[in-house]
PDB file of N, CA and C in Angstrom:
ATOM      1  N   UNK A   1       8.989   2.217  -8.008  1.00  0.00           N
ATOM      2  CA  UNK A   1       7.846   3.012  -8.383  1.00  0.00           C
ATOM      3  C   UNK A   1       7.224   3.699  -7.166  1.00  0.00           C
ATOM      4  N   UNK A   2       7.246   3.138  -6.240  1.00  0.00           N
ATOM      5  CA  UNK A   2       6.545   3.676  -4.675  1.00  0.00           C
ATOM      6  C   UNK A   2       7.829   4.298  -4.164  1.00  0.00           C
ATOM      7  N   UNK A   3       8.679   4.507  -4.626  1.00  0.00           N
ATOM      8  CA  UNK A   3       9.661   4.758  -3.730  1.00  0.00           C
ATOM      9  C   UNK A   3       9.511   6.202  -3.363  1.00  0.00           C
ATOM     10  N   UNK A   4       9.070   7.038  -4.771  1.00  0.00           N
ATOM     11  CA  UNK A   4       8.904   8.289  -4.750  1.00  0.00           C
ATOM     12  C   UNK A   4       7.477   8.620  -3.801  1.00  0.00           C
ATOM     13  N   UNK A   5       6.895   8.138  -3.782  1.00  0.00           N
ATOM     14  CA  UNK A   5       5.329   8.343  -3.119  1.00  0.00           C
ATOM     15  C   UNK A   5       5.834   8.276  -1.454  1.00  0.00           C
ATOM     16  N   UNK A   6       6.945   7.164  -0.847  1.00  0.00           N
ATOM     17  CA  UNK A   6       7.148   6.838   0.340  1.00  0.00           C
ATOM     18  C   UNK A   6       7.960   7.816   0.827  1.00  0.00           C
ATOM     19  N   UNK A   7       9.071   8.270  -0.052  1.00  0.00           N
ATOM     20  CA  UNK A   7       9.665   9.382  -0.086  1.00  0.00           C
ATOM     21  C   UNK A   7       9.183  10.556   0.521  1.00  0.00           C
ATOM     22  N   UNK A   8       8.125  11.011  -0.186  1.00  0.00           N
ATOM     23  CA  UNK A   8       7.376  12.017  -0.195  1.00  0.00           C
ATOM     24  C   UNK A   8       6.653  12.610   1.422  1.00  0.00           C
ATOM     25  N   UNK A   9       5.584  10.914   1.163  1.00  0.00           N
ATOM     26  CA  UNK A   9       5.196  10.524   2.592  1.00  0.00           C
ATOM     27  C   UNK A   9       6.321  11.054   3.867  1.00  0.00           C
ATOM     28  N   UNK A  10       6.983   9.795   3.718  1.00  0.00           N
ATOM     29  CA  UNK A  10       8.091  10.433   5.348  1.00  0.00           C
ATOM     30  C   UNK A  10       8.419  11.741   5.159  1.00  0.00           C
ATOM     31  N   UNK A  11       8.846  12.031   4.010  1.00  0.00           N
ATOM     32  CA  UNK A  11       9.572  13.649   4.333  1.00  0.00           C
ATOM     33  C   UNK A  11       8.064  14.745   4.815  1.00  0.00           C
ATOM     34  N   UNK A  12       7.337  14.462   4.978  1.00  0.00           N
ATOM     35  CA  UNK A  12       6.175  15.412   5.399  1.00  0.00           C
ATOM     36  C   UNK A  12       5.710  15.065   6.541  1.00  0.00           C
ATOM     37  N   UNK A  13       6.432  13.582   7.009  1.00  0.00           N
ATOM     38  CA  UNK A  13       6.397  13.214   8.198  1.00  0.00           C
ATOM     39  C   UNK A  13       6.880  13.859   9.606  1.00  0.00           C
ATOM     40  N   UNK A  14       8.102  13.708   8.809  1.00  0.00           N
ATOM     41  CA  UNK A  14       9.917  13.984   9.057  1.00  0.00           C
ATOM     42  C   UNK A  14       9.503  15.876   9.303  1.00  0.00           C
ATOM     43  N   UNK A  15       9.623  16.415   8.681  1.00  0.00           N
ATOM     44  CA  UNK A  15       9.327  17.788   9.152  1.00  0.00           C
ATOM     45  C   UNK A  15       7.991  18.434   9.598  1.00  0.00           C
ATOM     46  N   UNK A  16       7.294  17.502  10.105  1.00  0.00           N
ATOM     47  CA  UNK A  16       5.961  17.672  10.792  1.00  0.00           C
ATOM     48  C   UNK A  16       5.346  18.307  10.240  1.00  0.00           C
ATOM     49  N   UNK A  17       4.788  18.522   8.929  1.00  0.00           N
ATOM     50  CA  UNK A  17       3.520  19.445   8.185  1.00  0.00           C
ATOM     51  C   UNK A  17       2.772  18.975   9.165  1.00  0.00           C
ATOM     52  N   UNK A  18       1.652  20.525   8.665  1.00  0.00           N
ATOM     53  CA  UNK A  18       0.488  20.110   9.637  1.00  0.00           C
ATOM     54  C   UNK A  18      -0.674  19.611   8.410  1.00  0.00           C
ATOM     55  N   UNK A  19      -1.340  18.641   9.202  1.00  0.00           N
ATOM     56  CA  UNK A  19      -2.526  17.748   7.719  1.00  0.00           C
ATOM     57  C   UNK A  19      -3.466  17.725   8.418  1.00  0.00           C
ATOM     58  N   UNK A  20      -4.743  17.616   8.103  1.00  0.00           N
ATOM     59  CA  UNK A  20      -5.828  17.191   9.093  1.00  0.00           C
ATOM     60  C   UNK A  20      -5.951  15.493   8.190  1.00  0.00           C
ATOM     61  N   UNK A  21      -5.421  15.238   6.874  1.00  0.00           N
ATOM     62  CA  UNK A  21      -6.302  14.400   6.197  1.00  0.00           C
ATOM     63  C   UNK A  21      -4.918  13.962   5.158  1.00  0.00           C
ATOM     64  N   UNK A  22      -4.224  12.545   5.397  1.00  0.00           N
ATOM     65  CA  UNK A  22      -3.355  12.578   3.687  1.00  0.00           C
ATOM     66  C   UNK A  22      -3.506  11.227   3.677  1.00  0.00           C
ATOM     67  N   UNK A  23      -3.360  11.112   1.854  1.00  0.00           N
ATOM     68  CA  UNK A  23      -3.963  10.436   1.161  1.00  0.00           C
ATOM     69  C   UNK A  23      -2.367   9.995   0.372  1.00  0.00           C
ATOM     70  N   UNK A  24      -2.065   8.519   0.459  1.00  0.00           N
ATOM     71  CA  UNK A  24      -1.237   8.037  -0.356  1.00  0.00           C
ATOM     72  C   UNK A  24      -1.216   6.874  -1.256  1.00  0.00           C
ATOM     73  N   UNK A  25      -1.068   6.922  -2.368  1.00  0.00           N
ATOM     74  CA  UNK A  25      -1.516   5.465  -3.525  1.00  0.00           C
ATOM     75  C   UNK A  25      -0.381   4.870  -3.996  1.00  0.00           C
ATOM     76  N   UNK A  26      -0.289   3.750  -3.516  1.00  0.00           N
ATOM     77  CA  UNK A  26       1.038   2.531  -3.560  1.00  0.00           C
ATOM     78  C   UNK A  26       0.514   2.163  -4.924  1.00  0.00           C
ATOM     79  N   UNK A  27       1.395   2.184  -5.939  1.00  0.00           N
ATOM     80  CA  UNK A  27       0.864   1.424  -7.211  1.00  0.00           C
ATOM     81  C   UNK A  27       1.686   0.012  -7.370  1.00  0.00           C
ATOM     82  N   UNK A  28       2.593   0.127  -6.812  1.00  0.00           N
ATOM     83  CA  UNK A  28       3.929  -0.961  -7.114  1.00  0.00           C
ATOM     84  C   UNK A  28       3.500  -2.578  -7.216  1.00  0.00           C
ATOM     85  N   UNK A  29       2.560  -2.540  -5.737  1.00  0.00           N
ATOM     86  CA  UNK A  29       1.866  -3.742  -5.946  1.00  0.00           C
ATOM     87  C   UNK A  29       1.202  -4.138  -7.454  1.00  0.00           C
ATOM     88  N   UNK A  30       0.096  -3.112  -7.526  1.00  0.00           N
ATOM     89  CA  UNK A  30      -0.873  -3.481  -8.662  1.00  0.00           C
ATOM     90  C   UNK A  30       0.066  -4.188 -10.011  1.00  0.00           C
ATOM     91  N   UNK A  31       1.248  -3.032 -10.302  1.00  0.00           N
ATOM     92  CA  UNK A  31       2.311  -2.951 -11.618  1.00  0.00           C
ATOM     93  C   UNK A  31       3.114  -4.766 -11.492  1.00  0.00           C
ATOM     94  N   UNK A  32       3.450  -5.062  -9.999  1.00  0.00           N
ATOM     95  CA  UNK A  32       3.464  -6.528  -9.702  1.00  0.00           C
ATOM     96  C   UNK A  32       2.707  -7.738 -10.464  1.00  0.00           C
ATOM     97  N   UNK A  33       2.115  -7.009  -9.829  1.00  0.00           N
ATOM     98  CA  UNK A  33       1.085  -8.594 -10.463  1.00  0.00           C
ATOM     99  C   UNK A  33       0.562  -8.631 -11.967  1.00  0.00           C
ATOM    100  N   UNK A  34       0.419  -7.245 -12.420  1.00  0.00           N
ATOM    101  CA  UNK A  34      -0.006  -7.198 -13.859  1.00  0.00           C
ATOM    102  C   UNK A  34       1.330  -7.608 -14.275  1.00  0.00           C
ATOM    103  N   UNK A  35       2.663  -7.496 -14.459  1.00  0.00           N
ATOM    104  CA  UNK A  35       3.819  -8.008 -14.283  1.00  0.00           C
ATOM    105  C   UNK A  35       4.421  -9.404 -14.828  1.00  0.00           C
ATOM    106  N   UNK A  36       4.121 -10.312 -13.311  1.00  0.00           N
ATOM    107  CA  UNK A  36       4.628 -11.357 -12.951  1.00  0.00           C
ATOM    108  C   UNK A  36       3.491 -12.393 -12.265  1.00  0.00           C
ATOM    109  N   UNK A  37       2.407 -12.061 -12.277  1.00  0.00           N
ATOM    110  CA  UNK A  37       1.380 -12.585 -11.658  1.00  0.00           C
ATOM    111  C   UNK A  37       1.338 -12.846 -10.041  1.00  0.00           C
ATOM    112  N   UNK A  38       0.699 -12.721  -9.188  1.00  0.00           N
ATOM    113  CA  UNK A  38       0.116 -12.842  -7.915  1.00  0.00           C
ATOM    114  C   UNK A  38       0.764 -14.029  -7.248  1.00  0.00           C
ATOM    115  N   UNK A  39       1.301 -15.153  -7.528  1.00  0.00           N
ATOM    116  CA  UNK A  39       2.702 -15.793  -7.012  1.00  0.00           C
ATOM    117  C   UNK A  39       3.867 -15.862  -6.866  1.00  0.00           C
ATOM    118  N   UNK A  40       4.694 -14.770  -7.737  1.00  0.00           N
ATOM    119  CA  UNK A  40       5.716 -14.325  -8.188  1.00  0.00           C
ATOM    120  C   UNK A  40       6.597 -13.870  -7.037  1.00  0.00           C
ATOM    121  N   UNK A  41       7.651 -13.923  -6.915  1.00  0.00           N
ATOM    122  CA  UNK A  41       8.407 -13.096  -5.762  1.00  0.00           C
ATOM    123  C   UNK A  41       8.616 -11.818  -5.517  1.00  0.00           C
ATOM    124  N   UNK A  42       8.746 -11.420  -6.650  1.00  0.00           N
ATOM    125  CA  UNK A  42       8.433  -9.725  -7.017  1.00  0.00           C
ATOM    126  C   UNK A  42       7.032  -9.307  -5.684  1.00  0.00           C
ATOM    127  N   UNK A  43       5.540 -10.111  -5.714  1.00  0.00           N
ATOM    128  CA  UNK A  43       4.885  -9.945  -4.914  1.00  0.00           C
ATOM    129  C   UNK A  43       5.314  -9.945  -3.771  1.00  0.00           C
ATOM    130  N   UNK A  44       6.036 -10.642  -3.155  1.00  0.00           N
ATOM    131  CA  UNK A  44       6.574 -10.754  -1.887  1.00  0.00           C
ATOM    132  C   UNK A  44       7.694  -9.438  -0.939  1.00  0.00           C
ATOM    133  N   UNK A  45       8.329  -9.198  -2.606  1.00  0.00           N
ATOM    134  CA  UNK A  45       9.454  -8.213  -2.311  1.00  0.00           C
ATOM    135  C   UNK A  45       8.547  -7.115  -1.884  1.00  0.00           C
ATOM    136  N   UNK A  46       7.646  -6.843  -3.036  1.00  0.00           N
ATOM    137  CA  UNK A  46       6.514  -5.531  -2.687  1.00  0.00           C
ATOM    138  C   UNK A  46       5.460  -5.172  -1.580  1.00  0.00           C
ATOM    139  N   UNK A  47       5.649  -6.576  -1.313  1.00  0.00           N
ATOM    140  CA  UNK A  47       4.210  -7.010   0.253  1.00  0.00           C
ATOM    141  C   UNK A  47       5.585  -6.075   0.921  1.00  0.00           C
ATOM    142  N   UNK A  48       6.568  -7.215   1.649  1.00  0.00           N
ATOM    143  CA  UNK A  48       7.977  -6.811   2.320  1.00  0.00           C
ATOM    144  C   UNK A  48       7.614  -5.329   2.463  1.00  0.00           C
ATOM    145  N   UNK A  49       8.741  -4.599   1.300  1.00  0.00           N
ATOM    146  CA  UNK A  49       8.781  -3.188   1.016  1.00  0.00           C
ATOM    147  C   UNK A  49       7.523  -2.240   1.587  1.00  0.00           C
ATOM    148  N   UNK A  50       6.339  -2.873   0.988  1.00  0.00           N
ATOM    149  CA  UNK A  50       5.015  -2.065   1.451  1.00  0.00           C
ATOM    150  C   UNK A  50       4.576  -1.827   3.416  1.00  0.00           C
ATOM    151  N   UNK A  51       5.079  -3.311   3.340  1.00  0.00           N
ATOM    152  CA  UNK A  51       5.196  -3.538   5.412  1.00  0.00           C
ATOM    153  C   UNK A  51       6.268  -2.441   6.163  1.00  0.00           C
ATOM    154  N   UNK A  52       7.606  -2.186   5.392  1.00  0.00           N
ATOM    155  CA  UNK A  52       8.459  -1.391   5.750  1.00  0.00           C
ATOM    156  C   UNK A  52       7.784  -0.355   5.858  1.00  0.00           C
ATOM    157  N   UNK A  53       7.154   0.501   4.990  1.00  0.00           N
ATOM    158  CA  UNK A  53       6.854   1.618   4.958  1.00  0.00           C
ATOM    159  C   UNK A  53       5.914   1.759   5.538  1.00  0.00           C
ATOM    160  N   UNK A  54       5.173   1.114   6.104  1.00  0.00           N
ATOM    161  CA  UNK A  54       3.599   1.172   7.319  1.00  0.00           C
ATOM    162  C   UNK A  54       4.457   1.596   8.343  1.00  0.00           C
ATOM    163  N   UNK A  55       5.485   0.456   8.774  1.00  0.00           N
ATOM    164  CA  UNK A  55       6.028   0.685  10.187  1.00  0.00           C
ATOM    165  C   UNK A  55       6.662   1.932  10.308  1.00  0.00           C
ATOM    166  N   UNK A  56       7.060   2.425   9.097  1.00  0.00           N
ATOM    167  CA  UNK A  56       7.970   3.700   9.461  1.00  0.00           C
ATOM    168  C   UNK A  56       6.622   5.133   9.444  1.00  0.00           C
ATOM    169  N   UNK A  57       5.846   4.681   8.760  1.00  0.00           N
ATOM    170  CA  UNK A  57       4.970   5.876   9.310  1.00  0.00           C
ATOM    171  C   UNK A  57       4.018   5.438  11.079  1.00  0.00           C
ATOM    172  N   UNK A  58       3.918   4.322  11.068  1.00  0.00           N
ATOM    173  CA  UNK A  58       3.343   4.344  13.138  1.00  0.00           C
ATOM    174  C   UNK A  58       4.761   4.668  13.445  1.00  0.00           C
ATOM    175  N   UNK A  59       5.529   4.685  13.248  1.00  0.00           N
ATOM    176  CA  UNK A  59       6.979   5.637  14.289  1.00  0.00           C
ATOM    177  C   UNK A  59       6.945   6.974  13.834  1.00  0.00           C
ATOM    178  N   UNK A  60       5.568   7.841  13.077  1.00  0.00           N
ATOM    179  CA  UNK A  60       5.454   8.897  13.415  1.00  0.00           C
ATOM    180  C   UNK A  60       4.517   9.381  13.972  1.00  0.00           C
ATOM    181  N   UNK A  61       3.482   8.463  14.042  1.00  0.00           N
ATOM    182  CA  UNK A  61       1.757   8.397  14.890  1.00  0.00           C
ATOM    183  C   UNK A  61       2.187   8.606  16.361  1.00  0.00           C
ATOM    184  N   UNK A  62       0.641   9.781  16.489  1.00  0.00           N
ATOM    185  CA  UNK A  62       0.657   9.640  18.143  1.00  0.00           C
ATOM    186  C   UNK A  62      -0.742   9.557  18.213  1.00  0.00           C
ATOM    187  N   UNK A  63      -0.798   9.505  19.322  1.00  0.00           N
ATOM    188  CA  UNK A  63      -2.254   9.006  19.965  1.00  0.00           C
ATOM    189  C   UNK A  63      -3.752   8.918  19.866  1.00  0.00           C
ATOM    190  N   UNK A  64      -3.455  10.314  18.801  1.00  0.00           N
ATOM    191  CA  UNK A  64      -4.431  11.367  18.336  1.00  0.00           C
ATOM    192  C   UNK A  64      -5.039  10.456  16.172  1.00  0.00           C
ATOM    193  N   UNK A  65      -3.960   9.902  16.406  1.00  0.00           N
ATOM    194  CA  UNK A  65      -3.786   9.990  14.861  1.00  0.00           C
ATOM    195  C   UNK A  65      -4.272   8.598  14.508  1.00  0.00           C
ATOM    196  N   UNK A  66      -5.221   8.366  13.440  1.00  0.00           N
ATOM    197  CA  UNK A  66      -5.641   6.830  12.903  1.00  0.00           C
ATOM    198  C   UNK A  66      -5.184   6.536  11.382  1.00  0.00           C
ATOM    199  N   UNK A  67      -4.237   5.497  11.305  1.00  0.00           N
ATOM    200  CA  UNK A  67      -3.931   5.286  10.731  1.00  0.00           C
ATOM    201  C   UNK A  67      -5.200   3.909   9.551  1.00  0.00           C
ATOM    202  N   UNK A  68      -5.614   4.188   8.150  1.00  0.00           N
ATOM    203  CA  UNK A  68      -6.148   3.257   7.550  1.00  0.00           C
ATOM    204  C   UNK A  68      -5.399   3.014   5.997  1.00  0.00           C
ATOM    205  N   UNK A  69      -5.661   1.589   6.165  1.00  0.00           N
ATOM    206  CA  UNK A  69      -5.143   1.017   4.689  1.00  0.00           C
ATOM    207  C   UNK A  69      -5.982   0.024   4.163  1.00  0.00           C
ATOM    208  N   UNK A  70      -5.900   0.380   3.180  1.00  0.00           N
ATOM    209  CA  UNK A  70      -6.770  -0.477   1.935  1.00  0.00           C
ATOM    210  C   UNK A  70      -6.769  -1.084   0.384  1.00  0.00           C
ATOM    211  N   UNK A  71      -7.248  -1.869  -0.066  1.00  0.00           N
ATOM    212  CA  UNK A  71      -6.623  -1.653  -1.248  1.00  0.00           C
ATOM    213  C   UNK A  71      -7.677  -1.769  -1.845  1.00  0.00           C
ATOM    214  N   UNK A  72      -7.753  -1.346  -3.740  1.00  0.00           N
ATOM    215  CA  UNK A  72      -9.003  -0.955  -4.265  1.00  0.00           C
ATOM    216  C   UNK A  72      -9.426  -1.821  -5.007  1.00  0.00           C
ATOM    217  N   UNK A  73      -8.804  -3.212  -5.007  1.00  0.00           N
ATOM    218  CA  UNK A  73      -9.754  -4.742  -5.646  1.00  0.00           C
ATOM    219  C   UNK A  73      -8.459  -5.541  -5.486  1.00  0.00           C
ATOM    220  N   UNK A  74      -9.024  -6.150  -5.169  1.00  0.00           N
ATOM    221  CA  UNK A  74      -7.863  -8.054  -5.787  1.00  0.00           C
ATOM    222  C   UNK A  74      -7.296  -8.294  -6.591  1.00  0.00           C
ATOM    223  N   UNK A  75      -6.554  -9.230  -7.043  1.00  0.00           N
ATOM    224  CA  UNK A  75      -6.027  -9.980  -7.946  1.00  0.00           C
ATOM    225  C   UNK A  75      -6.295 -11.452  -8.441  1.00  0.00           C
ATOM    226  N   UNK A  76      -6.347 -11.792 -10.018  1.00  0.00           N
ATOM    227  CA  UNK A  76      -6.524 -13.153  -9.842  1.00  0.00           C
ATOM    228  C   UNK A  76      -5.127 -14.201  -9.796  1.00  0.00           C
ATOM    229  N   UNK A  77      -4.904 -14.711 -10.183  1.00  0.00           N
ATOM    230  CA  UNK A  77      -3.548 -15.739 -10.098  1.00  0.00           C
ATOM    231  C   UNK A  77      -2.944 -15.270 -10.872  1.00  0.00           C
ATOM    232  N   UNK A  78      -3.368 -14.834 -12.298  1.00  0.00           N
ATOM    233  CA  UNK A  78      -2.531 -13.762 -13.434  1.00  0.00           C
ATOM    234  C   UNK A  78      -1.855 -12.997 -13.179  1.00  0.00           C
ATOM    235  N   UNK A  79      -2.249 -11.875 -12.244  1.00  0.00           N
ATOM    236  CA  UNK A  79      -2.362 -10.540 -11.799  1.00  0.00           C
ATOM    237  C   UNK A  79      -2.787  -9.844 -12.226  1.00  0.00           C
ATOM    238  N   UNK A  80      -4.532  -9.915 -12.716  1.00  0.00           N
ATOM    239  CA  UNK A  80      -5.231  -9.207 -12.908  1.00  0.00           C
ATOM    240  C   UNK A  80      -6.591  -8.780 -12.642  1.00  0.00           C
ATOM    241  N   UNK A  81      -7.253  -7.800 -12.816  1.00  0.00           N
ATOM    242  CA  UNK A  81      -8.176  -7.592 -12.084  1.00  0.00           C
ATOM    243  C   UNK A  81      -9.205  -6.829 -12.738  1.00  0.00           C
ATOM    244  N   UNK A  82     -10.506  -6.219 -12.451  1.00  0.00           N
ATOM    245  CA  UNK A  82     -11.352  -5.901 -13.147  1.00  0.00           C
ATOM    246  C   UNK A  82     -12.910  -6.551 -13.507  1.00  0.00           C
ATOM    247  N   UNK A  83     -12.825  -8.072 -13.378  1.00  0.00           N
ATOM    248  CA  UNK A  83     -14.021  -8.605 -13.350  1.00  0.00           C
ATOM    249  C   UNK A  83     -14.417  -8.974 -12.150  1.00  0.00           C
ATOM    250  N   UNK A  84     -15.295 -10.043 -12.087  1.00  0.00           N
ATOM    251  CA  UNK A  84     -16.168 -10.380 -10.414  1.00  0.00           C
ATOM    252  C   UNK A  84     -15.799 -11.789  -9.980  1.00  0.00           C
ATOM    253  N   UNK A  85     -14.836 -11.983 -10.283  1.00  0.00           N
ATOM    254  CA  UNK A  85     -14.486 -12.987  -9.664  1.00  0.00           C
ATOM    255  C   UNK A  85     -14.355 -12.838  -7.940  1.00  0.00           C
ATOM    256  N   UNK A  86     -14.401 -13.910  -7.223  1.00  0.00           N
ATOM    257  CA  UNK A  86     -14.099 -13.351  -5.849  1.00  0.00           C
ATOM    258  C   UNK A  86     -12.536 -12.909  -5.983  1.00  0.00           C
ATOM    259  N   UNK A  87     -11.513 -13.716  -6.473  1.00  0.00           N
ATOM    260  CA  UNK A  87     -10.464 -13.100  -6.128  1.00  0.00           C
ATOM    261  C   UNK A  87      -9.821 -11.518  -6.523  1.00  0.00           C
ATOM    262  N   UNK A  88     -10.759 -11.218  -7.425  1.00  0.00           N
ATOM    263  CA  UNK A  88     -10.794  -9.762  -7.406  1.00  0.00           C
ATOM    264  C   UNK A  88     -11.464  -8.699  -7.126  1.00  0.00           C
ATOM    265  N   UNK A  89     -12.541  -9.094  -6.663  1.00  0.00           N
ATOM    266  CA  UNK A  89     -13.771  -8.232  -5.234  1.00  0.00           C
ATOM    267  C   UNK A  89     -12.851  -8.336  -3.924  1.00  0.00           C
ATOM    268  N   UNK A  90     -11.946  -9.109  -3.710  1.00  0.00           N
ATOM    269  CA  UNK A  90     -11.520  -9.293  -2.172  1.00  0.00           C
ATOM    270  C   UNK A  90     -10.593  -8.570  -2.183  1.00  0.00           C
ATOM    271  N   UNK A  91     -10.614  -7.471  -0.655  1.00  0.00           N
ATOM    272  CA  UNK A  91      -9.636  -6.686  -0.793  1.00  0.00           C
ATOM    273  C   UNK A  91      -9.444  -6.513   0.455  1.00  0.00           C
ATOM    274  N   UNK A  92      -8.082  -6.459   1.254  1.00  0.00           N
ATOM    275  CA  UNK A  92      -8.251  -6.476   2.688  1.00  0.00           C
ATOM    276  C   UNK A  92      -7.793  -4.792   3.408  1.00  0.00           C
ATOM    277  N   UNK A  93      -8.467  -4.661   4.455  1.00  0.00           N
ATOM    278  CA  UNK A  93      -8.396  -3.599   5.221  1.00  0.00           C
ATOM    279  C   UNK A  93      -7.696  -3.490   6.399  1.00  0.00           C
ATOM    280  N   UNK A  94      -6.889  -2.593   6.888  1.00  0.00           N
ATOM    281  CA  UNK A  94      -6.075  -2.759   7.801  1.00  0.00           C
ATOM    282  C   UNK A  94      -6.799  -1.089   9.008  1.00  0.00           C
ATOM    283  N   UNK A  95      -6.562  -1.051  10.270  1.00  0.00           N
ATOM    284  CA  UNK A  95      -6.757   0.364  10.822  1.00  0.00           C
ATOM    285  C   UNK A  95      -6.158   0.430  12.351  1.00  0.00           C
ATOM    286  N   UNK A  96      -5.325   1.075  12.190  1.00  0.00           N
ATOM    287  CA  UNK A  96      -4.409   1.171  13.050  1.00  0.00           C
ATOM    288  C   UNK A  96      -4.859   2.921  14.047  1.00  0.00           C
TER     289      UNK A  96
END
């Protein structure tokens, strides 16, 4: 499901468009856990997969460039999300 989005990503990498600002939405995770629930290996494959594709975009970052990631709520043990539980208010941030 992300494959096309990562796709996309590098190839605009890959031939240096010029961006001041891009915006990309990994769904694969979310489709995971609604899925197979938030312990599942499927999660793991998609964490994995999702880590691949960070590293291959800082091997196109330079010095100038800030990289941020985020995600837009939690999961509970189900894999689902939507109410106030903490495990679905918690969402972690990364900034490179």
């Amino acid at each position: 499901m992300d494959k096309n989005v990562s796709k996309g990503v590098l190839k605009e990498l890959r031939d240096g468009s010029n961006f001041d600002f891009m915006i990309a939405h990994m769904i694969g995770l979310d489709c995971a856990g609604h899925t197979f629930g938030s312990r599942h290996s499927e999660i793991q494959r998609k964490l994995k997969e999702t880590e691949a594709f960070v590293a291959k975009i800082i091997e196109f970052m330079d010095d100038e460039t800030t990289l941020v990631i985020f995600g837009d709520h939690g999961m509970t043990e189900d894999g689902n999300h939507g109410g106030d539980t903490l495990l679905e208010m918690r969402t972690g941030v990364f900034a490179y």
